[in-house]
PDBML (XML) file of the C-alpha atoms, coordinates in Angstrom:
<?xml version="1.0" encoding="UTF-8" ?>
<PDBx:datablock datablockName="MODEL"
   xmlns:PDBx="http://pdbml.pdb.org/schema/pdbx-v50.xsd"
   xmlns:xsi="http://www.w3.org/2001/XMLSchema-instance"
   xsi:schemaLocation="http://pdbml.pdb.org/schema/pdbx-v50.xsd pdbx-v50.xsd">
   <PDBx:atom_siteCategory>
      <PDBx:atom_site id="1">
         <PDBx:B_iso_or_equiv>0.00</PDBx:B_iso_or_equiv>
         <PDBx:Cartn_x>-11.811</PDBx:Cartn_x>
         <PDBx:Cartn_y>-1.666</PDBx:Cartn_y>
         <PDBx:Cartn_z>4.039</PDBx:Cartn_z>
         <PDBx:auth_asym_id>A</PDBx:auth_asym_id>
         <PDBx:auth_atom_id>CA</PDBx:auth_atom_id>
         <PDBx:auth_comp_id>UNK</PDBx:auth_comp_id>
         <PDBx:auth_seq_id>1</PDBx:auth_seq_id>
         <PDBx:group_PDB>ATOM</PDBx:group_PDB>
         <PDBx:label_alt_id xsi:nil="true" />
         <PDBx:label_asym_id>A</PDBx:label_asym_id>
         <PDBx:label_atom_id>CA</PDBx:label_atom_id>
         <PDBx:label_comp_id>UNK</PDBx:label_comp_id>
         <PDBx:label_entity_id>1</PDBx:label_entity_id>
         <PDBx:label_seq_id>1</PDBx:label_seq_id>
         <PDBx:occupancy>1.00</PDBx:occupancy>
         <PDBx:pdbx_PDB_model_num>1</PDBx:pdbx_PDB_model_num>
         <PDBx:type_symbol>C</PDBx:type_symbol>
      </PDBx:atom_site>
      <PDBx:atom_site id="2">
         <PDBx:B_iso_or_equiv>0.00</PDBx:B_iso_or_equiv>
         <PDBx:Cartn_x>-11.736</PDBx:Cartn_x>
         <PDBx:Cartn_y>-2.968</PDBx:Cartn_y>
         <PDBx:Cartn_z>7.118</PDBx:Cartn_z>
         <PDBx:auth_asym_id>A</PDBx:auth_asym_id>
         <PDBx:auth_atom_id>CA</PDBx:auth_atom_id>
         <PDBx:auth_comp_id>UNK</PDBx:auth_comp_id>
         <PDBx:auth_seq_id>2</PDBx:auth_seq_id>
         <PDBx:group_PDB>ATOM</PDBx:group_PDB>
         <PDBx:label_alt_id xsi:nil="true" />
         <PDBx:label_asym_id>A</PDBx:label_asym_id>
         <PDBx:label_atom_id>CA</PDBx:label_atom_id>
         <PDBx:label_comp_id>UNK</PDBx:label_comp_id>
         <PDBx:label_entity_id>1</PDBx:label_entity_id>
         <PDBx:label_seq_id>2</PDBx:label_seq_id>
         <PDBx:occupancy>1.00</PDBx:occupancy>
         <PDBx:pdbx_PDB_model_num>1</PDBx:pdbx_PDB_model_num>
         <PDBx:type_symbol>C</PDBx:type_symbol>
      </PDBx:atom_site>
      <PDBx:atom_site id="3">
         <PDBx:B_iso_or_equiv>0.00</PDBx:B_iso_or_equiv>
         <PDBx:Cartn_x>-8.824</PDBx:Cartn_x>
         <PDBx:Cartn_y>-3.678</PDBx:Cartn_y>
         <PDBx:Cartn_z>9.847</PDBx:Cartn_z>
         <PDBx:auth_asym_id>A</PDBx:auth_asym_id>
         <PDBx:auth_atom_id>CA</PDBx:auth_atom_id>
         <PDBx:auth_comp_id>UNK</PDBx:auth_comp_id>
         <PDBx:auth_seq_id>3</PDBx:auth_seq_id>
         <PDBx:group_PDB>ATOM</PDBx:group_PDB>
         <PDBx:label_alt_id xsi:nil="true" />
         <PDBx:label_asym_id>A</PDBx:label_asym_id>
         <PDBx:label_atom_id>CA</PDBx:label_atom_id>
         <PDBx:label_comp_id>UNK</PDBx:label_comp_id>
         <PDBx:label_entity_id>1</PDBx:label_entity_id>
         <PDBx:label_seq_id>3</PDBx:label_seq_id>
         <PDBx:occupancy>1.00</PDBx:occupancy>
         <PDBx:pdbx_PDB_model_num>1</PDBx:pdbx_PDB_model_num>
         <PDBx:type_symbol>C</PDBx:type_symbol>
      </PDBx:atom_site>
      <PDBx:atom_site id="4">
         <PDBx:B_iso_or_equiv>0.00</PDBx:B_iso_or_equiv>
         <PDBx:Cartn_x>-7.336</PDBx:Cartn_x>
         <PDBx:Cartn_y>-7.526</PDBx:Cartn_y>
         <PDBx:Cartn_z>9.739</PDBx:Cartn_z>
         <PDBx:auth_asym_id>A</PDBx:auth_asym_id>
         <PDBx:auth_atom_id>CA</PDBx:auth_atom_id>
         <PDBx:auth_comp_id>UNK</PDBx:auth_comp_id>
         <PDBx:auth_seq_id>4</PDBx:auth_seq_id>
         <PDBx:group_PDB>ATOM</PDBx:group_PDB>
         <PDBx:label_alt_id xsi:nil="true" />
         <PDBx:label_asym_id>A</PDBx:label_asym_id>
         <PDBx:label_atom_id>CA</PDBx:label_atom_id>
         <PDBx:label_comp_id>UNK</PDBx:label_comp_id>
         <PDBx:label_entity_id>1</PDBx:label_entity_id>
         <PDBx:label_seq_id>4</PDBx:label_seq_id>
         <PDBx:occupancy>1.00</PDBx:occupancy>
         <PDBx:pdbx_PDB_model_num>1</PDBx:pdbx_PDB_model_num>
         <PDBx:type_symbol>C</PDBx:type_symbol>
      </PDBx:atom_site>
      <PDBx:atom_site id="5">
         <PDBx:B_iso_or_equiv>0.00</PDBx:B_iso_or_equiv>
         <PDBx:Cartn_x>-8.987</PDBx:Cartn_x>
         <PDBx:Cartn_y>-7.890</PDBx:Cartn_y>
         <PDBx:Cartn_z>13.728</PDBx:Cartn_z>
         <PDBx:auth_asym_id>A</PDBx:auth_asym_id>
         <PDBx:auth_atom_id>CA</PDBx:auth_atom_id>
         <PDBx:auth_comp_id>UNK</PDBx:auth_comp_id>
         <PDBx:auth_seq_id>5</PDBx:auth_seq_id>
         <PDBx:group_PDB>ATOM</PDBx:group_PDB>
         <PDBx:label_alt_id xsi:nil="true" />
         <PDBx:label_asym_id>A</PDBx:label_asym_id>
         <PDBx:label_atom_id>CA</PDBx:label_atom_id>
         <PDBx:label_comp_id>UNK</PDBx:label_comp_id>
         <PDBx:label_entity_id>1</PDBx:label_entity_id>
         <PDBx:label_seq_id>5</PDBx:label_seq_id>
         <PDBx:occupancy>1.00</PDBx:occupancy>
         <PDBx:pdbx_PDB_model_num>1</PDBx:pdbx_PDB_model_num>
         <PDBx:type_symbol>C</PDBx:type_symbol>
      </PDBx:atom_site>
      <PDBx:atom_site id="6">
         <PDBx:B_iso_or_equiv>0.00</PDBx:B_iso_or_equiv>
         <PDBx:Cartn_x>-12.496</PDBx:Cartn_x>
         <PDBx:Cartn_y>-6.864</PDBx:Cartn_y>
         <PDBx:Cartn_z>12.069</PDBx:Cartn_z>
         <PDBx:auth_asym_id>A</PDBx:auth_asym_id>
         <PDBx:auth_atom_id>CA</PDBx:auth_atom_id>
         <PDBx:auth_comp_id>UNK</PDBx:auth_comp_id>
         <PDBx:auth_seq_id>6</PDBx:auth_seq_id>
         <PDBx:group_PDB>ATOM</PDBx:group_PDB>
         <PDBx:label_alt_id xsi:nil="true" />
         <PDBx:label_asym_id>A</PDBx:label_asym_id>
         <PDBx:label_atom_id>CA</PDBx:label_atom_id>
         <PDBx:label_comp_id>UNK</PDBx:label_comp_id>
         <PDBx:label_entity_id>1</PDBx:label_entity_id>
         <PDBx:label_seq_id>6</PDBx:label_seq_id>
         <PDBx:occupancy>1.00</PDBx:occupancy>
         <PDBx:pdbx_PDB_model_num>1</PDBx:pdbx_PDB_model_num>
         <PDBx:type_symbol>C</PDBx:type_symbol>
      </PDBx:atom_site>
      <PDBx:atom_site id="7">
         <PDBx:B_iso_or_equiv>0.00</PDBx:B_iso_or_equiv>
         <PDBx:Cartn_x>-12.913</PDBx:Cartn_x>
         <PDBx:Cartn_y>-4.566</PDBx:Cartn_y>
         <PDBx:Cartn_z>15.032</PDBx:Cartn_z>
         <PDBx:auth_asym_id>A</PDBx:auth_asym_id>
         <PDBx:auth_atom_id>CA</PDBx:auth_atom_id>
         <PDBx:auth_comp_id>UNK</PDBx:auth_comp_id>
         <PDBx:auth_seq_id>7</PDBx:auth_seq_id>
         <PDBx:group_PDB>ATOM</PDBx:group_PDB>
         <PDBx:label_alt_id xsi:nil="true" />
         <PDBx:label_asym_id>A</PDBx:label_asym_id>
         <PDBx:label_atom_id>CA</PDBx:label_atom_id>
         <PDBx:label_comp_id>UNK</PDBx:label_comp_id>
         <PDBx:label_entity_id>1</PDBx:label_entity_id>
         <PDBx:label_seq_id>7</PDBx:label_seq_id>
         <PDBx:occupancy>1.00</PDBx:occupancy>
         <PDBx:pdbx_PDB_model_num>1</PDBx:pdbx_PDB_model_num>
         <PDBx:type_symbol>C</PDBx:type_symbol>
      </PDBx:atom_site>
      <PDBx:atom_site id="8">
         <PDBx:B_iso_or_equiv>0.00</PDBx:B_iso_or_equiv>
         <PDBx:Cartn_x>-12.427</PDBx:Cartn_x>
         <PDBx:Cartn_y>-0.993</PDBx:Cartn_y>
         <PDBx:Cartn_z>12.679</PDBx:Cartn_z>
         <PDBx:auth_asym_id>A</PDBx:auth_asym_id>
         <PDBx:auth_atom_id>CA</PDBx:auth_atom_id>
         <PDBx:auth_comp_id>UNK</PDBx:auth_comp_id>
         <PDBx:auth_seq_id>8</PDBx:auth_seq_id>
         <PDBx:group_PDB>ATOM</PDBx:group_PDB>
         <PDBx:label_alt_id xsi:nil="true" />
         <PDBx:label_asym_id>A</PDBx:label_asym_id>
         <PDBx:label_atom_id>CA</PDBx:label_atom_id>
         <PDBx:label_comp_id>UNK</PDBx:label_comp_id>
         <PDBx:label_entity_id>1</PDBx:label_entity_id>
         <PDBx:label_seq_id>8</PDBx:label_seq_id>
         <PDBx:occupancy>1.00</PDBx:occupancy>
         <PDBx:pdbx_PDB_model_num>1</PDBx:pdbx_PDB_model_num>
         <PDBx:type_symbol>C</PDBx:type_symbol>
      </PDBx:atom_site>
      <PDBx:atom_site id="9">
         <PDBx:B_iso_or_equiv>0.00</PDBx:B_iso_or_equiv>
         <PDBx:Cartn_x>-13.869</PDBx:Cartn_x>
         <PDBx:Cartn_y>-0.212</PDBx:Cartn_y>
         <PDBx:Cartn_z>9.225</PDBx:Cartn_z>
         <PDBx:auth_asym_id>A</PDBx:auth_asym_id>
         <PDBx:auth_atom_id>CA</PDBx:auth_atom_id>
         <PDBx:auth_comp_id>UNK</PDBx:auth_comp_id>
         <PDBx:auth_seq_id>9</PDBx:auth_seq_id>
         <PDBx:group_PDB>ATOM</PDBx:group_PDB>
         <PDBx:label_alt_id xsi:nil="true" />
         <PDBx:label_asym_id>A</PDBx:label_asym_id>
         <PDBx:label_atom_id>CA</PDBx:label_atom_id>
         <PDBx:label_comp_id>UNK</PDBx:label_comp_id>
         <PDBx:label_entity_id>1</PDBx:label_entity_id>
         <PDBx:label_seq_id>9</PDBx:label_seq_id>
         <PDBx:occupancy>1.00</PDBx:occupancy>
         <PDBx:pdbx_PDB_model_num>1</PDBx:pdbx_PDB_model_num>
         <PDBx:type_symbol>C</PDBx:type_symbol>
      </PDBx:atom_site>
      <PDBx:atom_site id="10">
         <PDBx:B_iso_or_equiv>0.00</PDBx:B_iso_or_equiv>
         <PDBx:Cartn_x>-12.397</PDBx:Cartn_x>
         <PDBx:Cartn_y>2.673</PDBx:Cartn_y>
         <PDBx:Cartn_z>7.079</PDBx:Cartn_z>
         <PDBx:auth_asym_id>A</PDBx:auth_asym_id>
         <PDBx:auth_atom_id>CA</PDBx:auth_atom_id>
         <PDBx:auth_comp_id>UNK</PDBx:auth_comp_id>
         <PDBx:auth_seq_id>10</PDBx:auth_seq_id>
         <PDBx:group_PDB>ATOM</PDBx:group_PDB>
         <PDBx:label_alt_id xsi:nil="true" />
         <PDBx:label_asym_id>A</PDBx:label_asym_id>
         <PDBx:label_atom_id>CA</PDBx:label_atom_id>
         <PDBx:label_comp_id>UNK</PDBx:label_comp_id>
         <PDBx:label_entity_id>1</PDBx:label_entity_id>
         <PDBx:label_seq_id>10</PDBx:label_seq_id>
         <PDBx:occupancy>1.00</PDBx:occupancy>
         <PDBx:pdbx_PDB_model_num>1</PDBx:pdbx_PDB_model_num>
         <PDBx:type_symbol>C</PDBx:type_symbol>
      </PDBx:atom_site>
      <PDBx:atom_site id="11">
         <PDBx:B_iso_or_equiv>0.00</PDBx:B_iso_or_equiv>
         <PDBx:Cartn_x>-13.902</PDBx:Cartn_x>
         <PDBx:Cartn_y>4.216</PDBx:Cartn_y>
         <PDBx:Cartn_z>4.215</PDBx:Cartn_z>
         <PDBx:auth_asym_id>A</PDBx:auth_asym_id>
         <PDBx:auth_atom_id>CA</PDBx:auth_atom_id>
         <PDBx:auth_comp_id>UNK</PDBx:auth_comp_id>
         <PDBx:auth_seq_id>11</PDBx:auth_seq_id>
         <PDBx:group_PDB>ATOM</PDBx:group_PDB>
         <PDBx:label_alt_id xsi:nil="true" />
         <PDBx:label_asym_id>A</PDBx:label_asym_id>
         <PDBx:label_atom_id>CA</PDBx:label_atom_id>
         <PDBx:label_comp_id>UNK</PDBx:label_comp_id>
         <PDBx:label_entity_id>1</PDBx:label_entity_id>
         <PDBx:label_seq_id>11</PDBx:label_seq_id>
         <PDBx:occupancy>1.00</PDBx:occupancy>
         <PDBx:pdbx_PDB_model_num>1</PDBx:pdbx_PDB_model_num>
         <PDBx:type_symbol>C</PDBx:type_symbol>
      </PDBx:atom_site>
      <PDBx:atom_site id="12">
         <PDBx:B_iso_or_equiv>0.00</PDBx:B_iso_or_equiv>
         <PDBx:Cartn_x>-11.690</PDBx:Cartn_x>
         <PDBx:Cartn_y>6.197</PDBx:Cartn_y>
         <PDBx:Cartn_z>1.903</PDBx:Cartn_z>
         <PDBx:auth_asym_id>A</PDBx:auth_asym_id>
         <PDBx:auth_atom_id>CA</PDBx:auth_atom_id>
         <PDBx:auth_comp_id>UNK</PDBx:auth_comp_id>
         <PDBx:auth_seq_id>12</PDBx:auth_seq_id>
         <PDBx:group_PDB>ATOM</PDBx:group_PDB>
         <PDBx:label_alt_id xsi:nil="true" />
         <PDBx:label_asym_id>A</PDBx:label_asym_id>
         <PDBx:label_atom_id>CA</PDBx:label_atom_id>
         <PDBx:label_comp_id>UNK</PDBx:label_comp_id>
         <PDBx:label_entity_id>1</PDBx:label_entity_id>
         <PDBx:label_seq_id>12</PDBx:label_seq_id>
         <PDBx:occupancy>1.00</PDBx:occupancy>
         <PDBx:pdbx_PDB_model_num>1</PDBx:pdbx_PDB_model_num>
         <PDBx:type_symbol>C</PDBx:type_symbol>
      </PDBx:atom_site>
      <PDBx:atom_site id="13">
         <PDBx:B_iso_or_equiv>0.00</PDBx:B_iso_or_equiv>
         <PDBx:Cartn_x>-13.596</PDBx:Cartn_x>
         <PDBx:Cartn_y>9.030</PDBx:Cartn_y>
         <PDBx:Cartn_z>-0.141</PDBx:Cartn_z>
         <PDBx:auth_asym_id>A</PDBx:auth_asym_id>
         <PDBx:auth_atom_id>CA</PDBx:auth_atom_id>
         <PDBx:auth_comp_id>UNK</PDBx:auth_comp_id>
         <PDBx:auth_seq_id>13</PDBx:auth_seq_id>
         <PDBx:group_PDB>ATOM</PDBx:group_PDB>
         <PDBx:label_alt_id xsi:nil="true" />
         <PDBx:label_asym_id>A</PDBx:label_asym_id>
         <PDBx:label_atom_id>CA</PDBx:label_atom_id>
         <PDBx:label_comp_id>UNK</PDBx:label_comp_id>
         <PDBx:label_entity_id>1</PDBx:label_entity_id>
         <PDBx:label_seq_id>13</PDBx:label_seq_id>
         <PDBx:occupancy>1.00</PDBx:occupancy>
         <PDBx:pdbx_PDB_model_num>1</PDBx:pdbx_PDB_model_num>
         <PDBx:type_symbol>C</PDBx:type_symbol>
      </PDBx:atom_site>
      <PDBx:atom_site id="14">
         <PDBx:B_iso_or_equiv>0.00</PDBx:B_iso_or_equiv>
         <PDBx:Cartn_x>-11.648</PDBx:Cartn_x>
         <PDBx:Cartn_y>10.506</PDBx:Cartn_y>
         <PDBx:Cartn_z>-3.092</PDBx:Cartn_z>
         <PDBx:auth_asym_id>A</PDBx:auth_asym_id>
         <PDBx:auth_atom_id>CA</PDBx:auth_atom_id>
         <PDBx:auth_comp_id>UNK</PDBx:auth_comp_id>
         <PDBx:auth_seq_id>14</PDBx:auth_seq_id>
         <PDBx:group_PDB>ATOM</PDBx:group_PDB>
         <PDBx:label_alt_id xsi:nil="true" />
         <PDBx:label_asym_id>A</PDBx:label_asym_id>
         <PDBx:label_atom_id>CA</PDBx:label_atom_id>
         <PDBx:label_comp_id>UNK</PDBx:label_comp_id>
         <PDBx:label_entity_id>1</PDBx:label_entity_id>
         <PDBx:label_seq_id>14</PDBx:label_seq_id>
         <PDBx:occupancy>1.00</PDBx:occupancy>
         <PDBx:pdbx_PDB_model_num>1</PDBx:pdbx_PDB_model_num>
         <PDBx:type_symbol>C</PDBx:type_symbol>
      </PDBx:atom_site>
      <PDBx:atom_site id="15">
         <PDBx:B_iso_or_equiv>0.00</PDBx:B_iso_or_equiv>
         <PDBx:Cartn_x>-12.819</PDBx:Cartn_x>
         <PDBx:Cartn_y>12.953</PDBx:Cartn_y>
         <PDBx:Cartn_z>-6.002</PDBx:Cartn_z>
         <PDBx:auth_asym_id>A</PDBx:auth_asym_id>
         <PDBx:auth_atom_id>CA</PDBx:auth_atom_id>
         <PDBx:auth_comp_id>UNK</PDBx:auth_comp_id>
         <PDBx:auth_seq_id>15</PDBx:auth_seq_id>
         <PDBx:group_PDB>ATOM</PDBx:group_PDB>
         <PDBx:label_alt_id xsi:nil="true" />
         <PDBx:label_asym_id>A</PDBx:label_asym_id>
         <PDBx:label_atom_id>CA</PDBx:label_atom_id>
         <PDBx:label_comp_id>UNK</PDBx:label_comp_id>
         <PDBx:label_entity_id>1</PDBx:label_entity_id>
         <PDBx:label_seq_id>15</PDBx:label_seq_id>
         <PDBx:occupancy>1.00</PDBx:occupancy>
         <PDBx:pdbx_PDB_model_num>1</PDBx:pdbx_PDB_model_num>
         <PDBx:type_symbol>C</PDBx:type_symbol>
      </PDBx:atom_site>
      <PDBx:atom_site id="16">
         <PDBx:B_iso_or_equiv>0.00</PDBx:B_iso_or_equiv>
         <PDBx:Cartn_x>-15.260</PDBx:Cartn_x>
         <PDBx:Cartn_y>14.162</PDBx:Cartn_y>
         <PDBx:Cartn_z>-3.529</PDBx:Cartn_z>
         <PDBx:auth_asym_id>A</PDBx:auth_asym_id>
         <PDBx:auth_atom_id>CA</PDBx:auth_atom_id>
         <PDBx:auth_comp_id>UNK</PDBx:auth_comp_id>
         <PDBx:auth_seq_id>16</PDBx:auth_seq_id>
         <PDBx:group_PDB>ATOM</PDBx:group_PDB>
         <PDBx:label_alt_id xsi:nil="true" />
         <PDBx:label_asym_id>A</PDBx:label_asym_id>
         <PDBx:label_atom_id>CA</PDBx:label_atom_id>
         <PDBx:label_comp_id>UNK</PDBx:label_comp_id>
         <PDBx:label_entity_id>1</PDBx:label_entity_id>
         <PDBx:label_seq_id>16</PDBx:label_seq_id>
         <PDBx:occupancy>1.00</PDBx:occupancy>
         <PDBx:pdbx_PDB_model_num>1</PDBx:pdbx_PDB_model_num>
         <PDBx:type_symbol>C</PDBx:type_symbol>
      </PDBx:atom_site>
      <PDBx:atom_site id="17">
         <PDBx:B_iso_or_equiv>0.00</PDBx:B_iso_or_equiv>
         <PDBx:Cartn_x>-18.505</PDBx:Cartn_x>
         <PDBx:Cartn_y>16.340</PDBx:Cartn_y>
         <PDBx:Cartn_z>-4.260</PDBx:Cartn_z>
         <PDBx:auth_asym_id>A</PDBx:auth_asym_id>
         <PDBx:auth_atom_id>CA</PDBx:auth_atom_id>
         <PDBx:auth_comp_id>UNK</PDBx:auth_comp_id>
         <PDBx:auth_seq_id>17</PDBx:auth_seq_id>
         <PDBx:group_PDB>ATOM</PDBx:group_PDB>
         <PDBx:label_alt_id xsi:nil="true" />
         <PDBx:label_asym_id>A</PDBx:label_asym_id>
         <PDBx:label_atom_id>CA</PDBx:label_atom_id>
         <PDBx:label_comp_id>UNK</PDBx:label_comp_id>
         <PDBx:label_entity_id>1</PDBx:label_entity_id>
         <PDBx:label_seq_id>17</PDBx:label_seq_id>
         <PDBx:occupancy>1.00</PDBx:occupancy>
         <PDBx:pdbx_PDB_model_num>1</PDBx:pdbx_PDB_model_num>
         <PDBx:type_symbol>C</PDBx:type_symbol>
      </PDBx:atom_site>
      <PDBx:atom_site id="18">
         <PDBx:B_iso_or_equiv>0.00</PDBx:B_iso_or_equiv>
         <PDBx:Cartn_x>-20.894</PDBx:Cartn_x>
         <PDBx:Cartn_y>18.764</PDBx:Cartn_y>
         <PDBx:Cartn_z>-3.080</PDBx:Cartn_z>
         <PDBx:auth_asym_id>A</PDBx:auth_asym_id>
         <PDBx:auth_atom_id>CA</PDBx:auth_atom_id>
         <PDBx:auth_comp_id>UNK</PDBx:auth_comp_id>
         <PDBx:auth_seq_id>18</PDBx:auth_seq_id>
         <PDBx:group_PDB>ATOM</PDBx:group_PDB>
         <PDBx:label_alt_id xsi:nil="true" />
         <PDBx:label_asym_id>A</PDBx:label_asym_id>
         <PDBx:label_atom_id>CA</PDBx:label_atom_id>
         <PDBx:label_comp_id>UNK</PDBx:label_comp_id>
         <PDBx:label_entity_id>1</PDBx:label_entity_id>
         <PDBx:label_seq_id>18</PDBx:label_seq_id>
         <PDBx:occupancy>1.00</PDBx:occupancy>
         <PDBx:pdbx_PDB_model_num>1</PDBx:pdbx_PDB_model_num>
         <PDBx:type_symbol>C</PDBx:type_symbol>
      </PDBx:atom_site>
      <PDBx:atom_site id="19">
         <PDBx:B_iso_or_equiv>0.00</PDBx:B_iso_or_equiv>
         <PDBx:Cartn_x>-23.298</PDBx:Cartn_x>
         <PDBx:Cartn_y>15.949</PDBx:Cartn_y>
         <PDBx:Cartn_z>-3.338</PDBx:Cartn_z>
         <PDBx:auth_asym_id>A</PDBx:auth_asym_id>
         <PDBx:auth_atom_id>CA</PDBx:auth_atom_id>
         <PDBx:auth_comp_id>UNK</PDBx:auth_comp_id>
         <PDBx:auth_seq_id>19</PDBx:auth_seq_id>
         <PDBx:group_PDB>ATOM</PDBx:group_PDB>
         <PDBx:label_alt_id xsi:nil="true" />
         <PDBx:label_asym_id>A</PDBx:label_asym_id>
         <PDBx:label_atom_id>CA</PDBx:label_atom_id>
         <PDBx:label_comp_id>UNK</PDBx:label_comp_id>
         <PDBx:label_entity_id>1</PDBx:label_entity_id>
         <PDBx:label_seq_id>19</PDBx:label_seq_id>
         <PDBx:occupancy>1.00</PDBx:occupancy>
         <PDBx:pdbx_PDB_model_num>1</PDBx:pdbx_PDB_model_num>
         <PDBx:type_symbol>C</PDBx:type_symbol>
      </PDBx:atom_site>
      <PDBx:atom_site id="20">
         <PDBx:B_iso_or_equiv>0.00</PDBx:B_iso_or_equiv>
         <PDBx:Cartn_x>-21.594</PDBx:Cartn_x>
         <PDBx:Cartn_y>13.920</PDBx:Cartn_y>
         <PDBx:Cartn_z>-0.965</PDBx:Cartn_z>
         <PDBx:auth_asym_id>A</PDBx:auth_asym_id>
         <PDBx:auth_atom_id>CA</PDBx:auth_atom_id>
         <PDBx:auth_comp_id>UNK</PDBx:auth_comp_id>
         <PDBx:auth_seq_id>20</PDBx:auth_seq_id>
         <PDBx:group_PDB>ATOM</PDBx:group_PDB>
         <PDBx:label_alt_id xsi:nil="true" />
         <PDBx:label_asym_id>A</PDBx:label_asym_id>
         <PDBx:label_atom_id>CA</PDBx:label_atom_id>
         <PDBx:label_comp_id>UNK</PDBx:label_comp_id>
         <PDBx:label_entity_id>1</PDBx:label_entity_id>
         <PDBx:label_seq_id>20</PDBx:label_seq_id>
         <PDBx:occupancy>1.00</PDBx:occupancy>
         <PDBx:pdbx_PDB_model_num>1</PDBx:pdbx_PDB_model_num>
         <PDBx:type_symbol>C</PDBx:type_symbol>
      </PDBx:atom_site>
      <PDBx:atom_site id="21">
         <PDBx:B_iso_or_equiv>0.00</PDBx:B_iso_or_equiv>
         <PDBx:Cartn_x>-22.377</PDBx:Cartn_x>
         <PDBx:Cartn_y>16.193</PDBx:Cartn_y>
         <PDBx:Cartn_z>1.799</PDBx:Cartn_z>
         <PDBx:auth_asym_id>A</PDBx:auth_asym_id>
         <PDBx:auth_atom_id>CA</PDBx:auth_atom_id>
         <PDBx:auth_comp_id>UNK</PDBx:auth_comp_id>
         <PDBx:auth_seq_id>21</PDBx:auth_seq_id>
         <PDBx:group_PDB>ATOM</PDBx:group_PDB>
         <PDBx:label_alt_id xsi:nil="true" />
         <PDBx:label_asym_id>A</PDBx:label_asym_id>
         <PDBx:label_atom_id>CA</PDBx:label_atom_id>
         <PDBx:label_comp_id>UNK</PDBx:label_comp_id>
         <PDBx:label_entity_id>1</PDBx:label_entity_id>
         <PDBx:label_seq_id>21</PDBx:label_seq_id>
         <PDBx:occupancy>1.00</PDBx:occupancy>
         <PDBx:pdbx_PDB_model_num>1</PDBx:pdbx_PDB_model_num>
         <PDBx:type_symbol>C</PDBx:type_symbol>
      </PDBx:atom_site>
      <PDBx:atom_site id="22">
         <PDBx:B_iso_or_equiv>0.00</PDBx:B_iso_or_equiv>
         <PDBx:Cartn_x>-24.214</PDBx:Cartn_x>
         <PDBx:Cartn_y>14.235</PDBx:Cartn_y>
         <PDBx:Cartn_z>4.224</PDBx:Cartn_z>
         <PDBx:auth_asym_id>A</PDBx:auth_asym_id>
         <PDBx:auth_atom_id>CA</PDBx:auth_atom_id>
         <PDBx:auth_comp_id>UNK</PDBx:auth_comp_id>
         <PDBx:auth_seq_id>22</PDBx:auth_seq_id>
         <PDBx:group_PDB>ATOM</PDBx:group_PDB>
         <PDBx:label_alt_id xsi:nil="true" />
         <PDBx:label_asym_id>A</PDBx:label_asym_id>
         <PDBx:label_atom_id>CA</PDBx:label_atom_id>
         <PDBx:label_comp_id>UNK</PDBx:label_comp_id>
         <PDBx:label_entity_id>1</PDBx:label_entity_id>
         <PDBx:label_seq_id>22</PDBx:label_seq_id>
         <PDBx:occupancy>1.00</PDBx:occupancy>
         <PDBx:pdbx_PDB_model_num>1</PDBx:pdbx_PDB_model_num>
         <PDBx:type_symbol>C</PDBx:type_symbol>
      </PDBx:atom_site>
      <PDBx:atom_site id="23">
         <PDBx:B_iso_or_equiv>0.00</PDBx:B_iso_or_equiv>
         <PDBx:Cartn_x>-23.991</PDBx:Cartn_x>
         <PDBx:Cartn_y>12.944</PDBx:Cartn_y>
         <PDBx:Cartn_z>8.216</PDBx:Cartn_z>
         <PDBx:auth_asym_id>A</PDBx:auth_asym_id>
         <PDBx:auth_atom_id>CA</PDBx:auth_atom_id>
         <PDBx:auth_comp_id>UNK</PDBx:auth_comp_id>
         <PDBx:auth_seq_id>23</PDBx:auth_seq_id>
         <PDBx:group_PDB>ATOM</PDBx:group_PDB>
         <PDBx:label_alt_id xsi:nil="true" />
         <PDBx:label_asym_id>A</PDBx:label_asym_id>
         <PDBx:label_atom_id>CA</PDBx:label_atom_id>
         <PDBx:label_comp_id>UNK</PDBx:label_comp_id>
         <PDBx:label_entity_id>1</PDBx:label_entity_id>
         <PDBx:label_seq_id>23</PDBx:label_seq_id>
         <PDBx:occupancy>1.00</PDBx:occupancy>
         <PDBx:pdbx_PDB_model_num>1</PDBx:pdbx_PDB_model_num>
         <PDBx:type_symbol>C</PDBx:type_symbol>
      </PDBx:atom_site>
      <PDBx:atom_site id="24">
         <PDBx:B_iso_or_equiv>0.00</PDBx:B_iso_or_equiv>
         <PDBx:Cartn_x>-21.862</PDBx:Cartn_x>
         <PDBx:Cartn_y>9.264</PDBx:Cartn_y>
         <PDBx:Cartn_z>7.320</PDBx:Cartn_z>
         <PDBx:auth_asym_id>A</PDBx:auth_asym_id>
         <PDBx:auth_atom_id>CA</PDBx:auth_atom_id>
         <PDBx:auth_comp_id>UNK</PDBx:auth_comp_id>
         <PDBx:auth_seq_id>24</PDBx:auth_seq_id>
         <PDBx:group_PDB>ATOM</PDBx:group_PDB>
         <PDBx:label_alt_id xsi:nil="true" />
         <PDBx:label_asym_id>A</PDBx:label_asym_id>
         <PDBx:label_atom_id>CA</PDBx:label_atom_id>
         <PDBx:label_comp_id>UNK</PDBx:label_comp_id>
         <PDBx:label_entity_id>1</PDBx:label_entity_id>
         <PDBx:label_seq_id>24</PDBx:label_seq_id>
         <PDBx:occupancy>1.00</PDBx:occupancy>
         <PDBx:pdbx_PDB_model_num>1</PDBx:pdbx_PDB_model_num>
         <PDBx:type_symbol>C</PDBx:type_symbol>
      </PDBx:atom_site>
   </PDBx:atom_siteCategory>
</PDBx:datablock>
């Protein structure tokens, strides 16, 4: 999701894995 000004983007990362290791 992003902020309402478009200038910021968020991601939120729940139930989270090993396999989700990684440079984002």
């Amino acid at each position: 999701y992003r902020t309402s000004s478009g200038s910021a983007v968020y991601l939120q990362m729940k139930t989270m894995s090993p396999e989700d290791t990684a440079v984002y």
